[in-house]
Protein backbone atom coordinates (compact mmCIF):
# COMPACT_ATOMS: atom_id res chain seq x y z
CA UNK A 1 85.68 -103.68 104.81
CA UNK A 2 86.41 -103.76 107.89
CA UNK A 3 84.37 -100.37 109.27
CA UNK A 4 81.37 -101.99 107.21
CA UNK A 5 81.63 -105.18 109.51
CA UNK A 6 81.39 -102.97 112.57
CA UNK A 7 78.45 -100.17 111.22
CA UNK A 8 76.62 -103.64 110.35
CA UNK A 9 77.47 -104.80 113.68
CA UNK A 10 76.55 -102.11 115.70
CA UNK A 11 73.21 -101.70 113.85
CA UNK A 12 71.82 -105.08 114.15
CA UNK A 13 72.20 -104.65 118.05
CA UNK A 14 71.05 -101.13 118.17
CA UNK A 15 67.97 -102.76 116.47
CA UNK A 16 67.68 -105.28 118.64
CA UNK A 17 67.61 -102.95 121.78
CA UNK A 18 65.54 -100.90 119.97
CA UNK A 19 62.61 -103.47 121.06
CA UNK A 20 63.60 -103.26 124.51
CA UNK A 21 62.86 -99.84 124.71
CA UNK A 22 60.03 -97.74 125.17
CA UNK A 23 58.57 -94.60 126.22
CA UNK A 24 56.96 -93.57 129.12
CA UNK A 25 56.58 -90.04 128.99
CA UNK A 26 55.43 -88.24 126.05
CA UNK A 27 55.48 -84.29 126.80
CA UNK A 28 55.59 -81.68 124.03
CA UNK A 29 54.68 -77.79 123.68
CA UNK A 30 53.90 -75.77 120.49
CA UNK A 31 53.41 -72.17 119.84
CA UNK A 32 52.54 -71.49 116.61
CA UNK A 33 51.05 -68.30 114.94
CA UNK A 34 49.40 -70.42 111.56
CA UNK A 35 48.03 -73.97 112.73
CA UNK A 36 48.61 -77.44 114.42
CA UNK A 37 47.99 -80.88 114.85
CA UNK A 38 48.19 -82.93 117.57
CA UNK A 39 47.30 -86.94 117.99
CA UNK A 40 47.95 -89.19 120.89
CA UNK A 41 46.80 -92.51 121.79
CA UNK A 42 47.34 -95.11 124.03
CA UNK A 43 45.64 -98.52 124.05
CA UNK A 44 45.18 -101.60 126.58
CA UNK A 45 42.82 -101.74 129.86
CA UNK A 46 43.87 -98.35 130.22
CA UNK A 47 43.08 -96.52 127.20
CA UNK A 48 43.44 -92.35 126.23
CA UNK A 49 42.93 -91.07 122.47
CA UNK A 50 43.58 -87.44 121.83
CA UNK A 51 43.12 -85.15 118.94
CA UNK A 52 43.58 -80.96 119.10
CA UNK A 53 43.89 -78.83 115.99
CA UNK A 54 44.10 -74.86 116.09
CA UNK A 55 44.16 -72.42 113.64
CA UNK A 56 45.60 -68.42 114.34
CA UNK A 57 48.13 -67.42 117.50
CA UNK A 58 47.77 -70.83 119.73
CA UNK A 59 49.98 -72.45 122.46
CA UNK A 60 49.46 -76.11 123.02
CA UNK A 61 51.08 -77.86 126.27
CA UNK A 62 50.18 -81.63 126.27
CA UNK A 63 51.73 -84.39 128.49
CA UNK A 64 51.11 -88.13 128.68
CA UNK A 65 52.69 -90.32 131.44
CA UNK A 66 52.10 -93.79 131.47
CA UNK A 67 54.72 -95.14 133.20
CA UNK A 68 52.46 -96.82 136.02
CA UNK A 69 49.08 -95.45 135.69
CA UNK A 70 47.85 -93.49 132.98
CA UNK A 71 48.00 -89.04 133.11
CA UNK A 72 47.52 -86.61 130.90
CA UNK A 73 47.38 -83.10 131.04
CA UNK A 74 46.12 -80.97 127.92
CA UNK A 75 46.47 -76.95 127.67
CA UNK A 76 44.74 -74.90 124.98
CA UNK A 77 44.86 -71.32 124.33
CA UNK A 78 43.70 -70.01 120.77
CA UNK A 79 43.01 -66.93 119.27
CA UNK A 80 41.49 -68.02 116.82
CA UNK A 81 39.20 -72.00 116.02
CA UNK A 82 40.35 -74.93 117.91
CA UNK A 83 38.99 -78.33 117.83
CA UNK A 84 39.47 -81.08 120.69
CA UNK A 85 38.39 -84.82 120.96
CA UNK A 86 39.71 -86.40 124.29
CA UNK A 87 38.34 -90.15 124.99
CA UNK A 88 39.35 -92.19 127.85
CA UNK A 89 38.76 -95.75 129.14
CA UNK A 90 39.38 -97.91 131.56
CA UNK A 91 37.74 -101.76 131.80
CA UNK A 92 38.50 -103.89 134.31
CA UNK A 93 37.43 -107.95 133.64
CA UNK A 94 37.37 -109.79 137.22
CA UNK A 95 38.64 -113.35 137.11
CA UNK A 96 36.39 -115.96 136.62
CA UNK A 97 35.49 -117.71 140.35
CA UNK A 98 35.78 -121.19 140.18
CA UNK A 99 33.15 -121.95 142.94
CA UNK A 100 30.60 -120.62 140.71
CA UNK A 101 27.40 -122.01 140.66
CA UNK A 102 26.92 -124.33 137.80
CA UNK A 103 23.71 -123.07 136.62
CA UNK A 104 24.17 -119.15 136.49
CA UNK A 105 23.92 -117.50 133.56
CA UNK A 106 27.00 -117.88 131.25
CA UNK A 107 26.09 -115.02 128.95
CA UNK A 108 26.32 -112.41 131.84
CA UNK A 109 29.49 -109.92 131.06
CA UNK A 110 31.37 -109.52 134.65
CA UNK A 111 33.63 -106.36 132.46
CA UNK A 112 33.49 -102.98 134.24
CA UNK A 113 34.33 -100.27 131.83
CA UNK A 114 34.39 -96.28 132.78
CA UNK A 115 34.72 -94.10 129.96
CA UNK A 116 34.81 -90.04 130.09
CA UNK A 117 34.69 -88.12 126.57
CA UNK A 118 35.18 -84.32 125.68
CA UNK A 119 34.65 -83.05 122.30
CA UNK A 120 34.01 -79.95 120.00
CA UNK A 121 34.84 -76.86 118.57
CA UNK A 122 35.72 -73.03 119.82
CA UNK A 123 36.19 -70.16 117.47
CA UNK A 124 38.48 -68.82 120.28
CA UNK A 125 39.14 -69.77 123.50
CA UNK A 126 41.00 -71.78 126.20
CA UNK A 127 40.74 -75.51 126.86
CA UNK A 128 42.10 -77.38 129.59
CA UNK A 129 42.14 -81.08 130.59
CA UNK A 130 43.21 -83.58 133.11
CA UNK A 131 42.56 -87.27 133.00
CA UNK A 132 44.01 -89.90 135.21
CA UNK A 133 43.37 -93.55 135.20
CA UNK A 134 44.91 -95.64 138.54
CA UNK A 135 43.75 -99.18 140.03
CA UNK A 136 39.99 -99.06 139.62
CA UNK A 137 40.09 -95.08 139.51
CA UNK A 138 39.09 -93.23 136.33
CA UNK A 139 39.41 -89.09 137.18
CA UNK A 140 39.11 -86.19 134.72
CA UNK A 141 39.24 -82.47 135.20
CA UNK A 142 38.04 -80.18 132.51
CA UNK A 143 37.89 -76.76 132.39
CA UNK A 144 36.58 -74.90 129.29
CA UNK A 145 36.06 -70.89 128.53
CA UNK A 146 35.31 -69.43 125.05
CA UNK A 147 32.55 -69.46 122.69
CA UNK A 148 31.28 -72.71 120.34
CA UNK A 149 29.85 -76.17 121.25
CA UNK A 150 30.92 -78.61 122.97
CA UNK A 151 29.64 -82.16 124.48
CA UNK A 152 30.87 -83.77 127.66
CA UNK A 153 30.20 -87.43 128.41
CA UNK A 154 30.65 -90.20 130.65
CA UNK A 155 29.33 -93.44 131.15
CA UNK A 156 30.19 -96.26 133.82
CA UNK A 157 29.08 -99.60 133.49
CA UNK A 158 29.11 -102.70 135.40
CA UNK A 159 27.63 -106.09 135.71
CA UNK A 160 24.60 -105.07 137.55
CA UNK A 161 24.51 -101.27 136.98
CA UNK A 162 24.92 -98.56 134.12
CA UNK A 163 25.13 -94.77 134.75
CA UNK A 164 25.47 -92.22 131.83
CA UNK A 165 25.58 -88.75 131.30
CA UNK A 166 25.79 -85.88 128.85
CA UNK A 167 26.15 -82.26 129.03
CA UNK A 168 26.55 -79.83 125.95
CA UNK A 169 27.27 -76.23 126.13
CA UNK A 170 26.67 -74.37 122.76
CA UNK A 171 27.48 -70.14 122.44
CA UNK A 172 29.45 -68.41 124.86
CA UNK A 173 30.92 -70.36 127.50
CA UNK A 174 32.64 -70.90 130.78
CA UNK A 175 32.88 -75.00 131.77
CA UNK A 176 34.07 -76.75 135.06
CA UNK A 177 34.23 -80.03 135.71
CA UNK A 178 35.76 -83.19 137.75
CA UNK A 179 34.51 -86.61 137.01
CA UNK A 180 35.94 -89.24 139.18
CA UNK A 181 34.57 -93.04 138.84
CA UNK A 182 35.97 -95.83 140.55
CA UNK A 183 34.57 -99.00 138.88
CA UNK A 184 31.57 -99.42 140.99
CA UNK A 185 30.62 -95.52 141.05
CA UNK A 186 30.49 -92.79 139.26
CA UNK A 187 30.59 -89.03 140.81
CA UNK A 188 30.06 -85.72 139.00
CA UNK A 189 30.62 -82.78 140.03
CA UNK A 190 30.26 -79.38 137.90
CA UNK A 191 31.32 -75.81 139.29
């Protein structure tokens, strides 16, 4: 009786630690000759959703650190179809200024959001991607060689300007490029 007491005991406070805990790295690696599934997200002002499947002889290397900012670092290499969808996000609502003028427009949205997605399918290949999101900063580095389709977009928005873009690559392929928007601009560049 006495042992039950002190399982019971320990469990209820192992529980309640439990919520004081959390994660701040999540890092993992497969190699797998047959197929996997991978699916990460993380959600707030900072935001990263992440889905890779393969199929055949494939290594998959993924990391996501969010212990102060937001990283993640994706590796791909498949001999045979592969599938990823990476999405992230970052929005930034300014406070609201207390010496504003009492007859501006109320309905005006002060949010600035930058969001960079990658997405499709390669009957072989290699896929490799890099996303960071710091104060204001919203970077991603992509880097893409095998043959299939696949769509590249990014879109920053603020209260008094919008920028979007969208590039596709279908067939064979060999894709580079760095995105990196602070919350007023948005740069591209594509090797």
């Amino acid at each position: 009786m006495k042992m039950k007491k002190i399982l019971l005991t320990t469990g209820i406070v192992c529980l309640a630690l439990a919520g004081w805990i959390s994660a701040d790295l999540i890092s993992s690696s497969i190699s797998v000759d047959g197929s996997s599934w991978i699916k990460s997200s993380v959600t707030g002002d900072r935001s990263y959703a992440g889905l890779m499947f393969t199929t055949d002889t494939s290594t998959v290397t993924r990391s996501v650190d969010f212990s102060k900012a937001l990283d993640t670092q994706t590796r791909i290499s498949s001999t045979g179809p592969l599938g990823v969808s990476e999405y992230s996000k970052q929005t930034n609502a300014p406070k609201d200024e207390f010496w504003r003028c009492l007859f501006a427009r109320s309905d005006t949205n002060p949010e600035q959001r930058n969001e960079i997605e990658t997405r499709g399918i390669l009957s072989s290949g290699n896929y490799t991607g890099v996303r960071g999101l710091t104060e204001n900063l919203t970077t991603a580095g992509t880097d893409i060689n095998g043959n299939g389709l696949m769509s590249l977009s990014k879109r920053s928005e603020s209260m008094n300007r919008s920028q979007e873009e969208r590039s596709v690559a279908a067939g064979r392929m060999n894709v580079s490029e760095y995105v990196s928007s602070s919350l007023t601009h948005l740069q591209i560049l594509i090797i």
